[in-house]
C-alpha atoms as a PDB file:
ATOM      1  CA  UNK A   1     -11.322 -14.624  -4.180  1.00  0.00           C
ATOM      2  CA  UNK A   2      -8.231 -12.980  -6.028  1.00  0.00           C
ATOM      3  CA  UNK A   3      -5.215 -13.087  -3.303  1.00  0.00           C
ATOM      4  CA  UNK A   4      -2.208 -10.277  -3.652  1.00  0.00           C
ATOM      5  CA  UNK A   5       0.857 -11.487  -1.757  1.00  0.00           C
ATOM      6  CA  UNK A   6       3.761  -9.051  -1.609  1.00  0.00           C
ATOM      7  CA  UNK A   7       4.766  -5.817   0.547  1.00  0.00           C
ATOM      8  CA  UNK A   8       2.883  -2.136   0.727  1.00  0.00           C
ATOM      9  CA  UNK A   9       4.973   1.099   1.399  1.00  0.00           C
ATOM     10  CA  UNK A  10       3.029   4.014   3.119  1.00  0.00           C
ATOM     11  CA  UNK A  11       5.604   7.209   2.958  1.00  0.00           C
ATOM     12  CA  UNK A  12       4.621  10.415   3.629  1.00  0.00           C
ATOM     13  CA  UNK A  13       6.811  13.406   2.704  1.00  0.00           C
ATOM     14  CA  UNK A  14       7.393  17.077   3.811  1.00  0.00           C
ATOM     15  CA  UNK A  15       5.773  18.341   1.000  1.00  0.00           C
ATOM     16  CA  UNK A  16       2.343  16.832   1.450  1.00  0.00           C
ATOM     17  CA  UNK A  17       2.653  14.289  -0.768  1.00  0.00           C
ATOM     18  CA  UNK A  18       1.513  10.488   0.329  1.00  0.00           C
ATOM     19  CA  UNK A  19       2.801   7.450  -1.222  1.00  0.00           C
ATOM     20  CA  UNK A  20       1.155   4.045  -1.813  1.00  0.00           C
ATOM     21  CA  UNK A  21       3.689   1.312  -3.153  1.00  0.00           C
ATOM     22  CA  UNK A  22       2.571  -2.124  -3.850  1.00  0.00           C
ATOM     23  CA  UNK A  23       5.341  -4.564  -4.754  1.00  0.00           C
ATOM     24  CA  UNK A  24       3.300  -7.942  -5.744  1.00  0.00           C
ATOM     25  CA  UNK A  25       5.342 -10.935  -5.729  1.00  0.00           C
ATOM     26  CA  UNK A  26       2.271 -13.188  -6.789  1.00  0.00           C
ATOM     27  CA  UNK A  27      -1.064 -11.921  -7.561  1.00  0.00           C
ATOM     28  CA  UNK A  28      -4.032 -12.890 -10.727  1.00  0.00           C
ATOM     29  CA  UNK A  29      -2.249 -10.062 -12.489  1.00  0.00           C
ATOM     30  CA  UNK A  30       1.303 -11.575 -11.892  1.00  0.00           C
ATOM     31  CA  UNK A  31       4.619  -9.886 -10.684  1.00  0.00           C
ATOM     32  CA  UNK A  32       4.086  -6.001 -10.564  1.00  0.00           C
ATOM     33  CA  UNK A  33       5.046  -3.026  -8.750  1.00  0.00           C
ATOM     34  CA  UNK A  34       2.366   0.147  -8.564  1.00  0.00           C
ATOM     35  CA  UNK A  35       2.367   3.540  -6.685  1.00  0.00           C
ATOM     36  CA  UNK A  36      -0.845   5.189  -5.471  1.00  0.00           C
ATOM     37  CA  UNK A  37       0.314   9.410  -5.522  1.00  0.00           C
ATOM     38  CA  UNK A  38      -2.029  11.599  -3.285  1.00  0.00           C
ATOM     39  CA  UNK A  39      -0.598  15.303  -3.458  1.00  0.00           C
ATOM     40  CA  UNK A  40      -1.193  18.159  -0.905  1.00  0.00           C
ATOM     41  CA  UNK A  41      -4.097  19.648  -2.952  1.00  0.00           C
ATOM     42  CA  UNK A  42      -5.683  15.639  -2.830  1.00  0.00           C
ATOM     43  CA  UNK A  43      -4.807  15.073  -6.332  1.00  0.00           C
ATOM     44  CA  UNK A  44      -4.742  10.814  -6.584  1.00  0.00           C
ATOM     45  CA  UNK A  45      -2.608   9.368  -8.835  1.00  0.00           C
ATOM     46  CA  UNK A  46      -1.927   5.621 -10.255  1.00  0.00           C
ATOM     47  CA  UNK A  47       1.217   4.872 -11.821  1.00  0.00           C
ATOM     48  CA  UNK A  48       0.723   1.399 -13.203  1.00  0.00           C
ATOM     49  CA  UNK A  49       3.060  -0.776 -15.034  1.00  0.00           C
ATOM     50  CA  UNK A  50       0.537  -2.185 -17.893  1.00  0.00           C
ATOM     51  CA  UNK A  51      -3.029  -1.343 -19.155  1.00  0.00           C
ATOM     52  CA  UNK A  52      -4.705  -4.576 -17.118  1.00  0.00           C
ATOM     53  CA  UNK A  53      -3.027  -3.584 -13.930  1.00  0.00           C
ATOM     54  CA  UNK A  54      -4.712  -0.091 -14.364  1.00  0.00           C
ATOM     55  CA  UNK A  55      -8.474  -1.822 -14.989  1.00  0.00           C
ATOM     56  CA  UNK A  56      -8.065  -4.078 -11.648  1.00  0.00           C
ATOM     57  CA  UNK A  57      -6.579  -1.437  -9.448  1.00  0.00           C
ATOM     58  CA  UNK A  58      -8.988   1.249 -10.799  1.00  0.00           C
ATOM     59  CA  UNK A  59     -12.217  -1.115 -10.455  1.00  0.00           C
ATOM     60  CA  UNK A  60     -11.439  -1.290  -6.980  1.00  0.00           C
ATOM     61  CA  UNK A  61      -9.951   2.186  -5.724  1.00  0.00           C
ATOM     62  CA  UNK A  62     -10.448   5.363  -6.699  1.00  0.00           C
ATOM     63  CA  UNK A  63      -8.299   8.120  -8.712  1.00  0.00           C
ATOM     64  CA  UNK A  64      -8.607  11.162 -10.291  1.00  0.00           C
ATOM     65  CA  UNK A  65      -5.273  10.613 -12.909  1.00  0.00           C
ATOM     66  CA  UNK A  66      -4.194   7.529 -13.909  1.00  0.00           C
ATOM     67  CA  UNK A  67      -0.971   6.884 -16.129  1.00  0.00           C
ATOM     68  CA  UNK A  68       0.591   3.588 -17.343  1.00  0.00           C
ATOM     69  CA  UNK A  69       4.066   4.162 -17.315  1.00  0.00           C
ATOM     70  CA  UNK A  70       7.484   1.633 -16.816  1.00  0.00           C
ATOM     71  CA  UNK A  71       7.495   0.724 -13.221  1.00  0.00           C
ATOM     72  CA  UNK A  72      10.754  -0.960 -11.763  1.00  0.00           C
ATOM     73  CA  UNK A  73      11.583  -1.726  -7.958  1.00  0.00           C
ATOM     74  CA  UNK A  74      14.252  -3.120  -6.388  1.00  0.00           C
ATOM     75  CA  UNK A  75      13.286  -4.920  -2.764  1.00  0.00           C
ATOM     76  CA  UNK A  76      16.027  -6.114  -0.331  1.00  0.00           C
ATOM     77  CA  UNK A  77      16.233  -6.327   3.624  1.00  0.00           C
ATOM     78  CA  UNK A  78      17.721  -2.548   3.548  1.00  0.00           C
ATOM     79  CA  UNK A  79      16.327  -0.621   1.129  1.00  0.00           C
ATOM     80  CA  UNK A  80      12.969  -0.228  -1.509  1.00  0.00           C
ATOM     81  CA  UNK A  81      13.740   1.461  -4.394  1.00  0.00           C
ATOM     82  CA  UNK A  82      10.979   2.185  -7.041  1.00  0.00           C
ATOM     83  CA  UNK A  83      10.831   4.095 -10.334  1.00  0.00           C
ATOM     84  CA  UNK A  84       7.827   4.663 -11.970  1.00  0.00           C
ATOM     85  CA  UNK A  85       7.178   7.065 -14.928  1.00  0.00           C
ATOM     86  CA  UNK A  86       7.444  11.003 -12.683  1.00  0.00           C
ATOM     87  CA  UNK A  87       8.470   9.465  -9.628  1.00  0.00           C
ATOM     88  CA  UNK A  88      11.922   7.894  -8.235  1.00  0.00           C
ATOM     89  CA  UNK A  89      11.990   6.861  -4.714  1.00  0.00           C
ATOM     90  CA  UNK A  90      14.515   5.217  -2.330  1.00  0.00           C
ATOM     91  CA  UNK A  91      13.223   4.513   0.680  1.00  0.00           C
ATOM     92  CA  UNK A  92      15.734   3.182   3.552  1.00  0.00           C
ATOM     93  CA  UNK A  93      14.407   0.126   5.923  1.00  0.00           C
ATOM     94  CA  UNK A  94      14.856  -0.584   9.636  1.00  0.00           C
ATOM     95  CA  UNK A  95      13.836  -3.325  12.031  1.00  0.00           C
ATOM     96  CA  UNK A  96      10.189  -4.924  12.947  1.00  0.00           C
ATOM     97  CA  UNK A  97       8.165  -2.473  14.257  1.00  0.00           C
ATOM     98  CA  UNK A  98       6.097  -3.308  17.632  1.00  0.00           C
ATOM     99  CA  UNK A  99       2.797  -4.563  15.427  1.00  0.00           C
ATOM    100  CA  UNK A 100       5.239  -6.420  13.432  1.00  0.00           C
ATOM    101  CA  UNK A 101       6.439  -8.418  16.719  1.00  0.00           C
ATOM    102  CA  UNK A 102       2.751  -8.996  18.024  1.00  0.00           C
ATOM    103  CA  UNK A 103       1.950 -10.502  14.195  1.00  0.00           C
ATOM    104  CA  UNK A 104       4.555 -12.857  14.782  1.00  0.00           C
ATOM    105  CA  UNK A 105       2.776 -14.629  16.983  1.00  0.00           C
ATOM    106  CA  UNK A 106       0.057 -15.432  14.896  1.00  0.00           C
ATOM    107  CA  UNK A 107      -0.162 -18.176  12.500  1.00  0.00           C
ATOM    108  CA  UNK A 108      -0.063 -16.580   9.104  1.00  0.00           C
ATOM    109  CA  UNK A 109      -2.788 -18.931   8.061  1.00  0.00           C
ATOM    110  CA  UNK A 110      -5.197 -17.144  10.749  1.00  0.00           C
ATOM    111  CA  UNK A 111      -3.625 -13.401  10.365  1.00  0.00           C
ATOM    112  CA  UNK A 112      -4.446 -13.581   6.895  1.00  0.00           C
ATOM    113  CA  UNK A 113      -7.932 -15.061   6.913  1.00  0.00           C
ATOM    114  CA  UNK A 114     -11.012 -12.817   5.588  1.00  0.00           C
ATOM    115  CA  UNK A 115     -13.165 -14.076   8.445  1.00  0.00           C
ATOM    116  CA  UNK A 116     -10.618 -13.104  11.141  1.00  0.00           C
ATOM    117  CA  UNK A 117      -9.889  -9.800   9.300  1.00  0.00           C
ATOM    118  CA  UNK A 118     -13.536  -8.841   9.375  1.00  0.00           C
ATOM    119  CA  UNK A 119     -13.595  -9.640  13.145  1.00  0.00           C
ATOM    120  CA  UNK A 120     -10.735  -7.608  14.045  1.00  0.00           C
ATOM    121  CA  UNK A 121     -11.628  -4.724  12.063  1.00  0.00           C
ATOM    122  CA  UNK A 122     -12.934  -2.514  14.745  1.00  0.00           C
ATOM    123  CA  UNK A 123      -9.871  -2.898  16.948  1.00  0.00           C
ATOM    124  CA  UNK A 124      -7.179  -2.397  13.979  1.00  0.00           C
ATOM    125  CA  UNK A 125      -9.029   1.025  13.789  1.00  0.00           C
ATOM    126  CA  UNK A 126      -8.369   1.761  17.356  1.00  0.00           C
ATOM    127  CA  UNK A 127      -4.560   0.435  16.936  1.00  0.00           C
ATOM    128  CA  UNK A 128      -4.232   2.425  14.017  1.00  0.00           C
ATOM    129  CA  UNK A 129      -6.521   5.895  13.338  1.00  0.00           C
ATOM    130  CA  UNK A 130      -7.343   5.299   9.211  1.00  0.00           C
ATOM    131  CA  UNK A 131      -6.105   1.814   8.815  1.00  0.00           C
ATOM    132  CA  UNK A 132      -9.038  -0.724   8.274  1.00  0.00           C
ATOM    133  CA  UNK A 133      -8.405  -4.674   7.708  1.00  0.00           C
ATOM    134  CA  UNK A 134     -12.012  -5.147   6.170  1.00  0.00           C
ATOM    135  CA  UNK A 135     -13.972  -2.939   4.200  1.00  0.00           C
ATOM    136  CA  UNK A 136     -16.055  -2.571   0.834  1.00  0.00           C
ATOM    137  CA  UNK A 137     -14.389  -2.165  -2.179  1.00  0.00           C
ATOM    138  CA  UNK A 138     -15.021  -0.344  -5.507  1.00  0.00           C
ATOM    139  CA  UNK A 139     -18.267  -2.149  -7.576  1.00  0.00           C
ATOM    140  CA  UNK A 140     -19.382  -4.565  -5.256  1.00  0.00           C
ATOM    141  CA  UNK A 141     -15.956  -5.897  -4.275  1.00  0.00           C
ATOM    142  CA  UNK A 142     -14.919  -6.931  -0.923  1.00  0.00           C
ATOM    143  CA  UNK A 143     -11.327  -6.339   0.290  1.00  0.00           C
ATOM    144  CA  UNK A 144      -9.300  -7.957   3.295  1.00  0.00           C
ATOM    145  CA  UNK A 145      -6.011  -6.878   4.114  1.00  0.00           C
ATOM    146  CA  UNK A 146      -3.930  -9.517   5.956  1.00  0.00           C
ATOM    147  CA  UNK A 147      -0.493  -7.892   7.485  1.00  0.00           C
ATOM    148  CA  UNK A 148       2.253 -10.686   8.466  1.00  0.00           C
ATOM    149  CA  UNK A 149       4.865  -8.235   9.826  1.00  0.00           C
ATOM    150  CA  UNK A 150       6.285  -4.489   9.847  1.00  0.00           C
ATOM    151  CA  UNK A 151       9.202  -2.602   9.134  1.00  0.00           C
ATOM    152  CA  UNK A 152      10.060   0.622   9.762  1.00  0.00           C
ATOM    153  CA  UNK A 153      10.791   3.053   6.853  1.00  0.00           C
ATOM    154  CA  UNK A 154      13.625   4.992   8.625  1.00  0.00           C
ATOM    155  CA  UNK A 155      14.512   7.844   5.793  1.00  0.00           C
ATOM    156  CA  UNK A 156      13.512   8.150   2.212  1.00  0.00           C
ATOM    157  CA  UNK A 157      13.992  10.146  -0.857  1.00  0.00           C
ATOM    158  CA  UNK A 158      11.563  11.144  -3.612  1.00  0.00           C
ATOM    159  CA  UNK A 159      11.468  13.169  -6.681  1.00  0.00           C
ATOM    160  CA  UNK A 160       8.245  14.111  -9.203  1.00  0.00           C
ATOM    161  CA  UNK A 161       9.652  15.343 -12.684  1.00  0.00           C
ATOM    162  CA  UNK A 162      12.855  15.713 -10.740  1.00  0.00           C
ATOM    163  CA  UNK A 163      11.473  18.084  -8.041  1.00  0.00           C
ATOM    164  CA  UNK A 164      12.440  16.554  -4.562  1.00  0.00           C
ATOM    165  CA  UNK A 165       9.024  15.714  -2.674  1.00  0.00           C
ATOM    166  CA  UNK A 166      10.814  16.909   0.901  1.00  0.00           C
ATOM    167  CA  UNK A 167      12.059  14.432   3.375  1.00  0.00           C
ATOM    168  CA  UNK A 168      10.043  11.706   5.021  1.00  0.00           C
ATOM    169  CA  UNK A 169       6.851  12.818   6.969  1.00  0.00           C
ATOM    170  CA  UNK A 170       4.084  10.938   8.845  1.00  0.00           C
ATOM    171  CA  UNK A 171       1.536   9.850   5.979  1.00  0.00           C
ATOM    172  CA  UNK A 172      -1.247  12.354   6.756  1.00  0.00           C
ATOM    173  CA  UNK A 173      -3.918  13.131   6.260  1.00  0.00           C
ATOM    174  CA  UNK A 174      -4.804  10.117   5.914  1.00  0.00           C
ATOM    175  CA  UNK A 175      -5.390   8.969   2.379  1.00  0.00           C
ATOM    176  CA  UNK A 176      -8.039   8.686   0.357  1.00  0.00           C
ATOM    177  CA  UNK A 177      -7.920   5.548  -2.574  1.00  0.00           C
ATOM    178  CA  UNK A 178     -10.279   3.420  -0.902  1.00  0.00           C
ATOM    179  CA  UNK A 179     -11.517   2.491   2.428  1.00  0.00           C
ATOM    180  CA  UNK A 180      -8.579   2.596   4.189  1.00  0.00           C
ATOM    181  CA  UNK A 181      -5.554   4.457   4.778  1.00  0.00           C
ATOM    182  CA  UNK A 182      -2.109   3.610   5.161  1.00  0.00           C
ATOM    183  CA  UNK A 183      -0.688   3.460   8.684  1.00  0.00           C
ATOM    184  CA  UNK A 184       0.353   7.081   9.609  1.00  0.00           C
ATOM    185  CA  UNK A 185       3.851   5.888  10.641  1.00  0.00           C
ATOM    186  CA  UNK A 186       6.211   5.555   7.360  1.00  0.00           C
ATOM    187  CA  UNK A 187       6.833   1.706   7.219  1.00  0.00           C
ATOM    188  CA  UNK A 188       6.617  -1.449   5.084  1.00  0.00           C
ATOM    189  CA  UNK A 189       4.249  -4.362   5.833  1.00  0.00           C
ATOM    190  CA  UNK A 190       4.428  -7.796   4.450  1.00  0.00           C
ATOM    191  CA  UNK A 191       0.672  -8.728   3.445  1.00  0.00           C
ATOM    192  CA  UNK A 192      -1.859 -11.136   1.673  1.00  0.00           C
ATOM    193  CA  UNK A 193      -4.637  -8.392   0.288  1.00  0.00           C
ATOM    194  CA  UNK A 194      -7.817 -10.598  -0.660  1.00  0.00           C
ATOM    195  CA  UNK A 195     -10.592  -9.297  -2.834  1.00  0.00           C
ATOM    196  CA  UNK A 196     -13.887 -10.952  -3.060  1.00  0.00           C
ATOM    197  CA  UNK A 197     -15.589 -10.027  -6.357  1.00  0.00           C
ATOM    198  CA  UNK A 198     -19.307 -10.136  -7.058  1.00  0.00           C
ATOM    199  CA  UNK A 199     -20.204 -13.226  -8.468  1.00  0.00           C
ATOM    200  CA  UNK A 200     -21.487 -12.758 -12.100  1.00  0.00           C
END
């Protein structure tokens, strides 16, 4: 079981483009930042800091470009900021959202564990249309997502090759990298993702 512990951004934007940003504080691959990139024609896109980032994350989701380019972020209690290759995005932060005040009542130990994420499964889809805590993962992988709190993303800012993306949107439709979507509402969650690989 490889563990991911860090923080996922879901932004949306007014121009149809969806943003994915992982910012990994300890995972099998080390310290990284990466940005999944769905555009409004469904276009997905990694942006990937280093070539052995790009053969996890692309064993386990799916793209149609991928580019290894110098990713930097910046994460404080106000503000993400991420640059990667194309793409520069500041994304402003407010206060726990009202999932991120129910998840503070459970023990991180149990909110995190793959047997209580595949139980719940069904009723994070009701909670939240496209979001999924349990699911099957690219070649014979098994993912868990294991959300410890929320906070709101209350404006951001993006630009591709310098054209601005639009202000912030709702993240839909939902998108399409794997089996589950981002919430629709722009925010940033604090989670341990789990993957199970096939034993060889």
């Amino acid at each position: 079981m490889d563990r991911f512990i860090g923080n996922i951004a879901g932004i949306g934007t007014a121009s149809g483009t969806r943003l994915v940003i992982g910012v990994w504080g300890e995972s099998p691959l080390g310290t990284f930042t990466d940005v999944m990139v769905e555009d409004a024609r469904g276009v997905r896109t990694l942006l990937a800091p280093t070539q052995s980032v790009v053969d996890y994350v692309s064993a386990t989701y799916t793209f149609d470009r991928i580019r290894v380019v110098d990713v930097s972020s910046t994460l404080n209690p106000k503000y993400l900021t991420v640059s990667a290759g194309p793409l520069e995005v500041t994304a402003e932060l407010g206060g726990v959202t009202g999932l991120g005040r129910m998840l503070g009542f459970i023990p991180a130990r149990l909110s995190t564990s793959p047997r209580w994420l595949s139980l719940i499964n069904p009723v994070a889809g009701l909670i939240m249309p496209g979001v999924q805590t349990a699911g099957s993962a690219g070649n014979g992988r098994t993912e868990y997502y294991g959300v410890t709190t929320a906070r709101k993303v209350t404006a951001a800012s993006a630009r591709w090759d310098g054209e601005d993306l639009g202000a912030i949107a709702q993240l839909t439709p939902p998108v399409r990298f794997g089996f589950s979507s981002a919430p629709a509402t722009p925010m940033l969650v604090t989670v341990v993702t789990s993957i199970k690989r096939p034993s060889v």
